[in-house]
Each structure stands twice: as structure tokens, then as C-alpha cells.
Protein backbone atom coordinates (compact mmCIF):
# COMPACT_ATOMS: atom_id res chain seq x y z
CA UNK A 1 0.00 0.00 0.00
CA UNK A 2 1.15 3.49 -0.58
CA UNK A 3 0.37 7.17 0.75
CA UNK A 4 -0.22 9.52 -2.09
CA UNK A 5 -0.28 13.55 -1.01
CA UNK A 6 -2.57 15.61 -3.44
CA UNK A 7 -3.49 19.21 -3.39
CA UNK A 8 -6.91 18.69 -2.90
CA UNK A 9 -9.74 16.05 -2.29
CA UNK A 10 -9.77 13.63 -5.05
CA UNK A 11 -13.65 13.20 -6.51
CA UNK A 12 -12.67 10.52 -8.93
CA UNK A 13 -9.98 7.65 -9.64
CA UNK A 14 -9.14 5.70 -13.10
CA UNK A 15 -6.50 2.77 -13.37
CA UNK A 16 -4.57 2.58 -16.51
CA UNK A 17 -4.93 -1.11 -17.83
CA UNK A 18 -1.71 -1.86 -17.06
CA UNK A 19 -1.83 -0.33 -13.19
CA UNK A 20 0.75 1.70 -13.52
CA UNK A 21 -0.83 5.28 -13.58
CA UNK A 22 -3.67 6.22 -11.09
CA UNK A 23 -5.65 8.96 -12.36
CA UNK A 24 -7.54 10.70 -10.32
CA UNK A 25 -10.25 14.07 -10.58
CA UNK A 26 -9.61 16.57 -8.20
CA UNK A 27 -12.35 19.03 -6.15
CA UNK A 28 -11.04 22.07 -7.44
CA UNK A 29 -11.58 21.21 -11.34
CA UNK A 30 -7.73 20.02 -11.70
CA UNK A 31 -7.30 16.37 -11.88
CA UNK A 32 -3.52 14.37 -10.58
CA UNK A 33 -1.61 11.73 -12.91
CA UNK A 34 -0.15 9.27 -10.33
CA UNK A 35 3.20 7.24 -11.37
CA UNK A 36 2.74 4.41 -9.31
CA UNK A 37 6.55 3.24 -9.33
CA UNK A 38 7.49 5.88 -7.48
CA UNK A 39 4.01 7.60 -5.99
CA UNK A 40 5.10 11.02 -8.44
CA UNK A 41 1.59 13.00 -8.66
CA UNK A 42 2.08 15.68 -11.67
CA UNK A 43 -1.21 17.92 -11.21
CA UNK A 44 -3.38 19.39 -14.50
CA UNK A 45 -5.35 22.63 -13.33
CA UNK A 46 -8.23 23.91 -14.83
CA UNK A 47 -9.11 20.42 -16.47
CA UNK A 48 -12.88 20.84 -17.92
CA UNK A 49 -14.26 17.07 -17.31
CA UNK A 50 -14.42 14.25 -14.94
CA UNK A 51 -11.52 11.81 -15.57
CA UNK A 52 -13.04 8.76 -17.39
CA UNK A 53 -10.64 6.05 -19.03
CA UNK A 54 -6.96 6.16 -19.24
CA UNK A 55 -5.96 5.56 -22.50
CA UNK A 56 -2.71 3.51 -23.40
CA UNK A 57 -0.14 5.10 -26.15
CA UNK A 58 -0.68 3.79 -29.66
């Protein structure tokens, strides 16, 4: 198990399909992509949607 810090309250959480990324909607409209190999949140403000599906790269 692992302690992830975020900014704000998260409203909503997505796995990628390979659990490697947590991605989760925040409160205050931003949402935080979680690198699960090292618990790294990098935080998008200002995001206009809910998160939904986590899409793997082509």
C-alpha cells in the first residue's frame, strides 16, 4: 500500500490497464496523474471534465 499527497480532495480515480498510472479528478476542477513506481503525482489545473478512461499510447 502506498500514501499519495494531493493538493486537494480527489472526486474521482481511473487505473490505466496496465496499473501503472492512477488517475484521479480533483475538487477544485484540476485532476492528478499518479506514477505508481514511485508515488510522483504531476497535477493538471483547470481540467474541464471528470476523468473517465486512461488511454494507453498507440
Amino acid at each position: 500500500m502506498r500514501d499519495i499527497s494531493l493538493l486537494a480532495r480527489p472526486v474521482s480515480m481511473r487505473w490505466s490497464g496496465d496499473g501503472m498510472w492512477l488517475a484521479c479528478g480533483l475538487e477544485t476542477g484540476a485532476f492528478a496523474l499518479v506514477d505508481m513506481t514511485d508515488g510522483r503525482a504531476d497535477i493538471v489545473a483547470g481540467f474541464p471534465s471528470p476523468v473517465g478512461q486512461l488511454l494507453e499510447p498507440a
